[in-house]
C-alpha atoms as a PDB file:
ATOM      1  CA  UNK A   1      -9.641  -1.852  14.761  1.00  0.00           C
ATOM      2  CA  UNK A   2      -6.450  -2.343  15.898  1.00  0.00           C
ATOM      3  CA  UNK A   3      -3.116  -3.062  14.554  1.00  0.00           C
ATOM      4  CA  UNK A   4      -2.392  -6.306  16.654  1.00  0.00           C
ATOM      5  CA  UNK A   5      -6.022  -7.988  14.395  1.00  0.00           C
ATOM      6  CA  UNK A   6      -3.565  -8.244  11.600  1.00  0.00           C
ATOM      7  CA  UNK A   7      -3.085 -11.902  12.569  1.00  0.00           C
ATOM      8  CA  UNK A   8      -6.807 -11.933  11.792  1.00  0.00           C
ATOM      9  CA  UNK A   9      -6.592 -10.652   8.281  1.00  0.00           C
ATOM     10  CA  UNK A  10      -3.732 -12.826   7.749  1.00  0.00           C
ATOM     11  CA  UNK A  11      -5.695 -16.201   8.427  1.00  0.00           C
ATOM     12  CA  UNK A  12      -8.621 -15.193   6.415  1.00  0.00           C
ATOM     13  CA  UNK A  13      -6.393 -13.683   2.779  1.00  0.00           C
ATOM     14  CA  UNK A  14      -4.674 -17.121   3.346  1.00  0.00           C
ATOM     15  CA  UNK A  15      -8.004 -18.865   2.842  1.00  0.00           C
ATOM     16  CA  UNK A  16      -8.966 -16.740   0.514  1.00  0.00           C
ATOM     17  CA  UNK A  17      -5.817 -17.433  -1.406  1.00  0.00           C
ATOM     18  CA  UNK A  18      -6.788 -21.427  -1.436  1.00  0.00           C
ATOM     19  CA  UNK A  19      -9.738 -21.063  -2.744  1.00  0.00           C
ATOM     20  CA  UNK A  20      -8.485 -19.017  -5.540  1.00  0.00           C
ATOM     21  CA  UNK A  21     -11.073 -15.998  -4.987  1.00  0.00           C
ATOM     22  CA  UNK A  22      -9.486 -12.470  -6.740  1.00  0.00           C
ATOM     23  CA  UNK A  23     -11.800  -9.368  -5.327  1.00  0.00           C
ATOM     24  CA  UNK A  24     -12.698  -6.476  -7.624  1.00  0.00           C
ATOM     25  CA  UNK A  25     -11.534  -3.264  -7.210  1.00  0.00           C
ATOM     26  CA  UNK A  26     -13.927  -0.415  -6.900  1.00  0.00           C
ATOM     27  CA  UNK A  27     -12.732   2.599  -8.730  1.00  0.00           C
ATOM     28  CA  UNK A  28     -12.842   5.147  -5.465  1.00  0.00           C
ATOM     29  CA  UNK A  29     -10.950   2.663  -3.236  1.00  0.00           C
ATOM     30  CA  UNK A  30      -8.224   3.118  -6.040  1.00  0.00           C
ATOM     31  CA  UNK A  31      -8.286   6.723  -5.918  1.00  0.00           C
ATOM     32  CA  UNK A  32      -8.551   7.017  -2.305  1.00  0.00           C
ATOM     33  CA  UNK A  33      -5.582   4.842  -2.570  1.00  0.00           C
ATOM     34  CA  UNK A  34      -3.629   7.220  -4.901  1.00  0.00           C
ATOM     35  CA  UNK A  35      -4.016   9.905  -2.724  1.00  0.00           C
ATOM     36  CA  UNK A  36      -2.674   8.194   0.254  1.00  0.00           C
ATOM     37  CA  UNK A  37       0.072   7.220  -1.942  1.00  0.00           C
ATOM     38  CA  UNK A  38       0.681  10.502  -2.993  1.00  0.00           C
ATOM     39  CA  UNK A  39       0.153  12.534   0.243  1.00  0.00           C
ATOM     40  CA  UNK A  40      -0.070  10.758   3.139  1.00  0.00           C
ATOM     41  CA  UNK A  41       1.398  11.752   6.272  1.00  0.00           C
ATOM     42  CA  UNK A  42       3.061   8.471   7.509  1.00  0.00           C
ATOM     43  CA  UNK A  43       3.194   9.036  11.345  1.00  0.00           C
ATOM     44  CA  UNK A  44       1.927   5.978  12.911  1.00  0.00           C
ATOM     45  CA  UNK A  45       2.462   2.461  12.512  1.00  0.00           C
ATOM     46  CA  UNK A  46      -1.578   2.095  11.209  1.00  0.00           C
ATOM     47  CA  UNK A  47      -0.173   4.959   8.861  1.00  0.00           C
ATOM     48  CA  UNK A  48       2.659   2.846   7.471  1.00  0.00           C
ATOM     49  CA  UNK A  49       0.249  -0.418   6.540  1.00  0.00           C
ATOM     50  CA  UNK A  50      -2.614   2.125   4.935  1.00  0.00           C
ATOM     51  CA  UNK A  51       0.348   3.325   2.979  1.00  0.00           C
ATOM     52  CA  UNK A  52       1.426   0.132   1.749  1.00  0.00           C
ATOM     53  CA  UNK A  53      -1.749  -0.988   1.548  1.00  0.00           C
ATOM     54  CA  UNK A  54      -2.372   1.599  -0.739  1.00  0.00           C
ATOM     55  CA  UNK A  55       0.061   0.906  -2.780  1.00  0.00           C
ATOM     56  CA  UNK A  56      -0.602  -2.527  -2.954  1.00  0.00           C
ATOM     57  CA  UNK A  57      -4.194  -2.009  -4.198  1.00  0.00           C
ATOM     58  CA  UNK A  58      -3.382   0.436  -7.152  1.00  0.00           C
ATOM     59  CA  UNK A  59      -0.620  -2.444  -8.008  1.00  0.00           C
ATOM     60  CA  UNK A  60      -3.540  -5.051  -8.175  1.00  0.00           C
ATOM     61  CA  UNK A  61      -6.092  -2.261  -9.698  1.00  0.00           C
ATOM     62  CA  UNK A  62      -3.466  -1.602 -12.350  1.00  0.00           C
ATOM     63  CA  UNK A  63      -3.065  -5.203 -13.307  1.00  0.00           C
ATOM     64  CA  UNK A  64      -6.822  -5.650 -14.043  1.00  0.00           C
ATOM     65  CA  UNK A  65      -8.459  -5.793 -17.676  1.00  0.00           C
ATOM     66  CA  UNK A  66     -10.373  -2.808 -17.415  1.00  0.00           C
ATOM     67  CA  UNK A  67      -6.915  -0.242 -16.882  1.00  0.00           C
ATOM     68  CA  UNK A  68      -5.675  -0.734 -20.819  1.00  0.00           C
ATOM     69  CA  UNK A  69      -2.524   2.030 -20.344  1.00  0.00           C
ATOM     70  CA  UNK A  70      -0.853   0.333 -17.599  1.00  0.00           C
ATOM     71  CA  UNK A  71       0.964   2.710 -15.534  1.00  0.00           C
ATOM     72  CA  UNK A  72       3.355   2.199 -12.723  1.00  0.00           C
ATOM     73  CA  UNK A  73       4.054   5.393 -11.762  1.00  0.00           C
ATOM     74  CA  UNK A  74       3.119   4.793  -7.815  1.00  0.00           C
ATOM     75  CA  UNK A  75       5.836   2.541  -7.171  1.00  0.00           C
ATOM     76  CA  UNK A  76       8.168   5.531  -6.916  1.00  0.00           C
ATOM     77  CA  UNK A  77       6.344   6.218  -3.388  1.00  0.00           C
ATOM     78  CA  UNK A  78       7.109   2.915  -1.938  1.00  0.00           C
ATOM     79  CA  UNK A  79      11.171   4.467  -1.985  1.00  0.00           C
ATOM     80  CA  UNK A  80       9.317   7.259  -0.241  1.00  0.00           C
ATOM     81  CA  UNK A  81       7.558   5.312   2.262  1.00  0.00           C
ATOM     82  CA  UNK A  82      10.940   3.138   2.699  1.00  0.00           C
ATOM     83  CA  UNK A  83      12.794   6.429   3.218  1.00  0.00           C
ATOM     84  CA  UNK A  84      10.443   7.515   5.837  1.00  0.00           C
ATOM     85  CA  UNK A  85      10.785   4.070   8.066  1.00  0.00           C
ATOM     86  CA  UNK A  86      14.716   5.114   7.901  1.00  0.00           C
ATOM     87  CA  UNK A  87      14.549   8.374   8.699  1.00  0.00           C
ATOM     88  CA  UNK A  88      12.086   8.486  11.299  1.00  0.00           C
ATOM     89  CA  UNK A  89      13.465   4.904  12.965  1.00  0.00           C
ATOM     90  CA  UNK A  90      10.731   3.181  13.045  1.00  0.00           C
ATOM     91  CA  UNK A  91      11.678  -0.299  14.866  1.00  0.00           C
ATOM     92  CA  UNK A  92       8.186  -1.846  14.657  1.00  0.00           C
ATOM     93  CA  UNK A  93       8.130  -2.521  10.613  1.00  0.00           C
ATOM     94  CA  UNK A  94      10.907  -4.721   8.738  1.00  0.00           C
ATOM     95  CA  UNK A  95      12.064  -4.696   5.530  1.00  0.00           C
ATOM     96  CA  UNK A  96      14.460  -5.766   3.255  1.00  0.00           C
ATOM     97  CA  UNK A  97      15.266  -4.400  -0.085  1.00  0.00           C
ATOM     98  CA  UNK A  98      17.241  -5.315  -3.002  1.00  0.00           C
ATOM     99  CA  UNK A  99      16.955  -3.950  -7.057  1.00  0.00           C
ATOM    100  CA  UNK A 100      14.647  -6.658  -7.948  1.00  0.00           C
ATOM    101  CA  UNK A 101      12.378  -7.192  -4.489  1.00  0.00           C
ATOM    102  CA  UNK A 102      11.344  -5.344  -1.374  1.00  0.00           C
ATOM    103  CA  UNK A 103       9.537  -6.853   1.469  1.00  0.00           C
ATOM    104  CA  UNK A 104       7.737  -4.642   3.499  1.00  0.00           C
ATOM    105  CA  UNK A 105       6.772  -6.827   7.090  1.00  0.00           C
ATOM    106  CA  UNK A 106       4.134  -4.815   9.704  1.00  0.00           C
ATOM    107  CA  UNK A 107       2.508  -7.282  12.512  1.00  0.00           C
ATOM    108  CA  UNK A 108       3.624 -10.574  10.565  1.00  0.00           C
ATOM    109  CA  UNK A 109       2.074  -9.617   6.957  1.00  0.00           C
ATOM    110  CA  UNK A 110       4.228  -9.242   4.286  1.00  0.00           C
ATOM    111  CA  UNK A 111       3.572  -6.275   1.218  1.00  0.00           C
ATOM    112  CA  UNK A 112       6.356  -7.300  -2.171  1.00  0.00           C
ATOM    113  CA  UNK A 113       6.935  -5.315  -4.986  1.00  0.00           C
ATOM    114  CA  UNK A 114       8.996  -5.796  -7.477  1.00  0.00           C
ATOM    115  CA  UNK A 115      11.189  -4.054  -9.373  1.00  0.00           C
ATOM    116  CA  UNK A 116      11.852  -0.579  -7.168  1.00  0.00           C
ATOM    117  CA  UNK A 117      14.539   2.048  -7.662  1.00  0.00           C
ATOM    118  CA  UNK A 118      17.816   2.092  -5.399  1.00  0.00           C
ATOM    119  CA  UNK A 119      18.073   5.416  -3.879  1.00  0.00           C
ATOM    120  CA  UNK A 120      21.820   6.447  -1.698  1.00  0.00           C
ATOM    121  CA  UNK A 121      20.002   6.625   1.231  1.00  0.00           C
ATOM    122  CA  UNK A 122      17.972   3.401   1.060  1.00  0.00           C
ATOM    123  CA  UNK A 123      21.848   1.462  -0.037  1.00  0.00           C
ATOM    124  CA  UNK A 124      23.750   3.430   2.790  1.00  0.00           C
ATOM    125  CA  UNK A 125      20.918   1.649   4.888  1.00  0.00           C
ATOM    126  CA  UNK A 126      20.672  -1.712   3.377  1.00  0.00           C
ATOM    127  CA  UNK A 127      23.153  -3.959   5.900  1.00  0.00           C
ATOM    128  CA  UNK A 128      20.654  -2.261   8.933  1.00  0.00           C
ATOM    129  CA  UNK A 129      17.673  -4.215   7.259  1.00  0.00           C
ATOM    130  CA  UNK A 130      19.138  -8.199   6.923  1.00  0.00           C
ATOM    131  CA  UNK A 131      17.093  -9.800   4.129  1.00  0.00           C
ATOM    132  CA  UNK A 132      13.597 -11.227   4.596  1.00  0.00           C
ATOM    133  CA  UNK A 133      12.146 -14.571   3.435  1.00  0.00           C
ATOM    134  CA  UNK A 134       9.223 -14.064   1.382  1.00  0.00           C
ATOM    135  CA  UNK A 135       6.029 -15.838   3.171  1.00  0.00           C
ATOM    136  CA  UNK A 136       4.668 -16.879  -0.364  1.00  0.00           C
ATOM    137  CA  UNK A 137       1.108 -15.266   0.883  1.00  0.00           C
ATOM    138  CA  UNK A 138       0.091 -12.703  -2.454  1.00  0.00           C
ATOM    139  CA  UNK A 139      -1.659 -10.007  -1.125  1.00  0.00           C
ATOM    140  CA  UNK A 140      -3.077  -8.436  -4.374  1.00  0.00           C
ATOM    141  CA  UNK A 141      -6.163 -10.846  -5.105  1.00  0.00           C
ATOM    142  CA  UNK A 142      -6.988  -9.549  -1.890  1.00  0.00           C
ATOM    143  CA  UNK A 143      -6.175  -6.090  -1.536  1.00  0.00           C
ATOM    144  CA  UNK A 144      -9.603  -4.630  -1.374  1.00  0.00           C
ATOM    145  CA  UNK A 145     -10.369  -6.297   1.715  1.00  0.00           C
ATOM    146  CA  UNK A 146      -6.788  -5.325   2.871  1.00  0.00           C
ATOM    147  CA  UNK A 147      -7.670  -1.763   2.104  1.00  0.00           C
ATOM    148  CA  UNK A 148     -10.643  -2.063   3.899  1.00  0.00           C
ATOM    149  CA  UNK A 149      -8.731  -3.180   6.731  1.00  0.00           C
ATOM    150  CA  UNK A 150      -6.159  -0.665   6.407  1.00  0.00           C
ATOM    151  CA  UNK A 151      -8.974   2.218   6.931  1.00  0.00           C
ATOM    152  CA  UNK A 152     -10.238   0.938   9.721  1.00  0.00           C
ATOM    153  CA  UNK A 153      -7.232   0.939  12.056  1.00  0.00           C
ATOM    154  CA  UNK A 154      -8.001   3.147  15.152  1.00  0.00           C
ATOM    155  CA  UNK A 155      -4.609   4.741  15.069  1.00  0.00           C
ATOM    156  CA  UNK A 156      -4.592   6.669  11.770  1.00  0.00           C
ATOM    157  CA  UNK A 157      -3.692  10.150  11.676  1.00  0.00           C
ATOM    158  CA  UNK A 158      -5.553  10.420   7.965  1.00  0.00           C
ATOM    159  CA  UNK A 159      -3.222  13.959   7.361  1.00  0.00           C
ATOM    160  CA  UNK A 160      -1.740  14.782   4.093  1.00  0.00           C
ATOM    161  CA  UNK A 161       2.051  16.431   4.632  1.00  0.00           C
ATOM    162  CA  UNK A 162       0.594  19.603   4.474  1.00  0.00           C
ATOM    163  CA  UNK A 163      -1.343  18.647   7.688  1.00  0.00           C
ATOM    164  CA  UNK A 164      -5.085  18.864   5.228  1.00  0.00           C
ATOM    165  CA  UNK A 165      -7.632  15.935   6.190  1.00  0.00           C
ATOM    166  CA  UNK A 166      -7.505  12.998   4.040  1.00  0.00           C
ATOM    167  CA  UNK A 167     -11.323  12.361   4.341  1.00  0.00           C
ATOM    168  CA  UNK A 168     -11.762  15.937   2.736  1.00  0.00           C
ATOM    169  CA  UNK A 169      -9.740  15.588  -0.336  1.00  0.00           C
ATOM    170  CA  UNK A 170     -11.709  12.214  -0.643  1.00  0.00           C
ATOM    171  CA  UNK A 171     -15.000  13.727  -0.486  1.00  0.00           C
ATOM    172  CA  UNK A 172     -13.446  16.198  -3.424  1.00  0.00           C
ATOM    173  CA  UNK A 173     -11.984  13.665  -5.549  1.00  0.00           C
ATOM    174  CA  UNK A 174     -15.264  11.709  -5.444  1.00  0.00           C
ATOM    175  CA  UNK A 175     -16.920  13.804  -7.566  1.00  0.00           C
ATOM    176  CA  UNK A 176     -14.158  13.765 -10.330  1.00  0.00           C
ATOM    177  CA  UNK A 177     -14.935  10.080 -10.465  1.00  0.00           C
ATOM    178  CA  UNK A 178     -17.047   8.199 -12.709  1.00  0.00           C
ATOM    179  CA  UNK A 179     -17.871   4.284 -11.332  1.00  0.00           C
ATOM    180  CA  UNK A 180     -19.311   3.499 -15.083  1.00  0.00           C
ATOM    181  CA  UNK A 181     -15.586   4.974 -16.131  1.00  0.00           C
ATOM    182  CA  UNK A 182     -12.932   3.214 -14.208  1.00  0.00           C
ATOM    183  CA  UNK A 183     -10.514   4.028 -16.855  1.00  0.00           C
ATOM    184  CA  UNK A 184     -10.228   7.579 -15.020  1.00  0.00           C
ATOM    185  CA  UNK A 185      -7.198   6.500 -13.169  1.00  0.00           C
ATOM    186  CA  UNK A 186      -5.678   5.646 -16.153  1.00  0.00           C
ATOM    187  CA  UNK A 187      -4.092   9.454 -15.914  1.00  0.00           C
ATOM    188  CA  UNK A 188      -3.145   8.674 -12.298  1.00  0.00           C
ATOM    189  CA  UNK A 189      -1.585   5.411 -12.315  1.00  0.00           C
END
């Protein structure tokens, strides 16, 4: 799949937004997305949106009945991905970022999070990224099929930062997983 379908996805979470429809989370697509929160090698553009896709489906997982600790300990790796657009100047991706809301933009769809810490590199950066409007399309009722998405791009590098294969340390963490126990993650998230 490539990138440039994200127009594609957009069309079809905003009609999926109108008709009110909230996906369930499957406990593995959460865990797959903690590792890519936690280790992911962002290289690549498709790199950058299965990041924040990530991180946008262990915000939605977290939010659901079933997690009864709720932990927000991810959202310290969106300042890491945020870091990693500055430092390696990557042009293609916008965002904007301010104490109470940060607007990540890749190929017209817009990931928001809330609340997100203020590092000195991310403020000696801020007047290089002018504010963003927020398109008022929520992307966590539909974050599974985002994620889905996300894993399907065709230009993934799937590396941790050690340069280990991401499939791998799936195929490990799979079996540490329980779908009768989703509460697992609770230690993760």
């Amino acid at each position: 799949m490539n990138i440039k379908n994200v127009s594609v996805l957009k069309t079809m979470i905003i009609e999926l937004n109108e008709a009110e429809k909230v996906e369930e989370i499957d406990v593995l697509d959460a865990k797959k997305a903690y590792i890519n929160a936690r280790n992911m090698q962002l290289v690549t553009i498709d790199d950058y949106f299965l990041f924040f896709s990530s991180i946008n489906l262990l915000n939605a997982y977290v939010k659901k009945d079933y997690i009864q600790n709720k932990k927000y300990n991810f959202k310290r790796n969106i300042v890491e991905g945020l870091e990693s657009l500055i430092k390696n100047n990557i042009k293609d991706i916008k965002f904007s970022y301010n104490k109470e809301l940060v607007i990540i933009e890749i190929e017209g769809l817009q990931f928001s999070f809330h609340f997100i810490e203020m590092t000195d590199l991310l403020q000696e950066n801020k007047d290089k990224y002018p504010m963003l409007e927020w398109s008022g399309i929520r992307l966590q009722p539909q974050a599974s099929t985002i994620f889905s998405f996300a894993n399907s791009l065709d230009n993934l590098t799937k590396k941790t930062y050690f340069g280990e294969d991401l499939e791998k340390i799936y195929l490990e963490s799979e079996l540490s997983v329980s779908k009768d126990n989703p509460n697992i993650l609770e230690i993760f998230v």
